[in-house]
C-alpha atoms as a PDB file:
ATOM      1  CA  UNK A   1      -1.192  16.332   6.841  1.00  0.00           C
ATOM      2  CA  UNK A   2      -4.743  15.290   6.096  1.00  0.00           C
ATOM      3  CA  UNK A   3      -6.530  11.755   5.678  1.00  0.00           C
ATOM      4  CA  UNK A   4      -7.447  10.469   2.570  1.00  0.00           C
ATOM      5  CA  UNK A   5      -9.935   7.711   2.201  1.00  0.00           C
ATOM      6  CA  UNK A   6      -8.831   5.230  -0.866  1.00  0.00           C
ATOM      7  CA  UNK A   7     -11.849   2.897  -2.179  1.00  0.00           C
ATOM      8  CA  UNK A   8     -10.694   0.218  -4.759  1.00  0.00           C
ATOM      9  CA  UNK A   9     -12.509  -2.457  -6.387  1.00  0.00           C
ATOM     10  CA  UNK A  10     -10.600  -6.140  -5.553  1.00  0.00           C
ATOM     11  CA  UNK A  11      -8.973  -7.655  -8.509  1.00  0.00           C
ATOM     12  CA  UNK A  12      -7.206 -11.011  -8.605  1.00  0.00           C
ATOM     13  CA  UNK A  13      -3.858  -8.508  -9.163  1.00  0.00           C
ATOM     14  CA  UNK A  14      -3.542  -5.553  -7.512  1.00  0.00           C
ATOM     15  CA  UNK A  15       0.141  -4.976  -8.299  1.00  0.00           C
ATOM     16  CA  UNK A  16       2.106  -4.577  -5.005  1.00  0.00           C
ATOM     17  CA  UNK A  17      -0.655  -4.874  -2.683  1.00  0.00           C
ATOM     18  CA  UNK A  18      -0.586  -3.298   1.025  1.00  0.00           C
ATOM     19  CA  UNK A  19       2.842  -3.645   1.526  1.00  0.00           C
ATOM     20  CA  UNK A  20       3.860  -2.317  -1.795  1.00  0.00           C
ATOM     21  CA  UNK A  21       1.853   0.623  -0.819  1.00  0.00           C
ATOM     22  CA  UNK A  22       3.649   1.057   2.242  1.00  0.00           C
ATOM     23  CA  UNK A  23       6.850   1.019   0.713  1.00  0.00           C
ATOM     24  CA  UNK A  24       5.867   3.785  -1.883  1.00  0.00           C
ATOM     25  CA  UNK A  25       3.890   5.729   0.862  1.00  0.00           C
ATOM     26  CA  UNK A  26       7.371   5.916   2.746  1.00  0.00           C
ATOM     27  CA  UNK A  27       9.468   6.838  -0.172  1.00  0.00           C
ATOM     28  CA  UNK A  28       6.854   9.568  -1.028  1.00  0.00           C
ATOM     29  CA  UNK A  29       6.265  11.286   2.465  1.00  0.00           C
ATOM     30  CA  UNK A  30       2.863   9.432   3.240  1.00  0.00           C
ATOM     31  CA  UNK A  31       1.648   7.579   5.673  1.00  0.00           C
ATOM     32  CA  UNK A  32      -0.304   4.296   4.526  1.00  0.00           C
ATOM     33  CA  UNK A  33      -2.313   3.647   8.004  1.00  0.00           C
ATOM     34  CA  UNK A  34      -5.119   0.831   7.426  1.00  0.00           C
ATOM     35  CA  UNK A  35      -6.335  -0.755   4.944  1.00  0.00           C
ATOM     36  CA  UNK A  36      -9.737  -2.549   5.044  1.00  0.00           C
ATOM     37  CA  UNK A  37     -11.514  -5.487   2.883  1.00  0.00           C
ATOM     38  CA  UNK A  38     -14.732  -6.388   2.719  1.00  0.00           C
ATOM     39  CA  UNK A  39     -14.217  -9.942   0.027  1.00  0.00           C
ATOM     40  CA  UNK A  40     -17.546 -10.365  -0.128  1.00  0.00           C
ATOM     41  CA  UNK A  41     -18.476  -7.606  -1.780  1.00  0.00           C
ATOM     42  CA  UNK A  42     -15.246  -7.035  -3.685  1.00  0.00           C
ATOM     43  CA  UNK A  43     -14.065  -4.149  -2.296  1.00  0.00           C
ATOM     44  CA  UNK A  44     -11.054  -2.707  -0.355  1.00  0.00           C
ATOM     45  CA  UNK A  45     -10.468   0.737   1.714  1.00  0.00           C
ATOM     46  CA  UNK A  46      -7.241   2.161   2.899  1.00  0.00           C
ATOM     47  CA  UNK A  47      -6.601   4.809   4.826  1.00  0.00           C
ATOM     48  CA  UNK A  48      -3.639   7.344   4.152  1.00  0.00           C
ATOM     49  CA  UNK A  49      -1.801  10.449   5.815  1.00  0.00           C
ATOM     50  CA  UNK A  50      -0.750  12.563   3.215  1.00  0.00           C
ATOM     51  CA  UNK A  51       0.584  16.499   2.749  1.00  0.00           C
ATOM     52  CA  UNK A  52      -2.626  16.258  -0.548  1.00  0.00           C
ATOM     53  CA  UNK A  53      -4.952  14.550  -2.975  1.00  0.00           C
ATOM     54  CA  UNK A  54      -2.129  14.431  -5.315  1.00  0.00           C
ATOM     55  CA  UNK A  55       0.286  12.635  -3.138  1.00  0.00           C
ATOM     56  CA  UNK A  56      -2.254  10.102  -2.104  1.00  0.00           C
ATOM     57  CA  UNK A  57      -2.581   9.813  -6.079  1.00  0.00           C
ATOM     58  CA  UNK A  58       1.215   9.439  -6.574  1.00  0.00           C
ATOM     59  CA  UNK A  59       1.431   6.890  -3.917  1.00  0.00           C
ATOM     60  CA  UNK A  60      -1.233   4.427  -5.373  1.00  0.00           C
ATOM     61  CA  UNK A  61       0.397   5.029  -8.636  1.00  0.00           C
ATOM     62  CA  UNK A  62       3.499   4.102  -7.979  1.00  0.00           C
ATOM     63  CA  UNK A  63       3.022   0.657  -5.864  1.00  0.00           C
ATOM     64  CA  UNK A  64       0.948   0.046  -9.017  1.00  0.00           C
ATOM     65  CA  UNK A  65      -2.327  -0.380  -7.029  1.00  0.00           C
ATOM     66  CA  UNK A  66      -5.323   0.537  -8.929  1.00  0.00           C
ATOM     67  CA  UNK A  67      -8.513   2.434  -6.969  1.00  0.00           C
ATOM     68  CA  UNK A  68     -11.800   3.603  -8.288  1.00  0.00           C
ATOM     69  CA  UNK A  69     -11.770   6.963  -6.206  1.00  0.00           C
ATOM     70  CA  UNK A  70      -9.701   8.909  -3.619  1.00  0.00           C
ATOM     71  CA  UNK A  71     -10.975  11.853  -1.718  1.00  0.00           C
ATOM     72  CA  UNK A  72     -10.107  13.459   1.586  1.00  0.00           C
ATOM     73  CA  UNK A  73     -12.155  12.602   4.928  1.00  0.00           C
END
């Protein structure tokens, strides 16, 4: 498993939020680990075990939780 590094700009609706991406991490064979806001600028970070880039992908995708960029750290 490697770590992938999730950046996302904040939105007033970002679908199922951390616990939504939780839920789909688990149901996908990820591991969402931290996530990480910084309000004043507007943006978020979350941190996620996953088997690849793809999976990381899926998981984001399916708690409906939109992110500017995903890459492995």
């Amino acid at each position: 498993m490697a770590l992938f590094l999730g950046i996302h700009t904040l939105k007033e609706n970002m679908g199922g939020g951390w616990s939504g991406y939780k839920k789909a991490c688990e149901e996908l064979g990820c591991k969402a680990l931290h996530s990480y806001y910084n309000t004043e600028k507007g943006v978020g970070y979350c941190i996620t075990e996953a088997s690849s880039l793809d999976k990381a992908r899926e998981a984001h995708e399916k708690a409906e939780v939109p992110f500017d960029d995903i890459f492995e750290v």
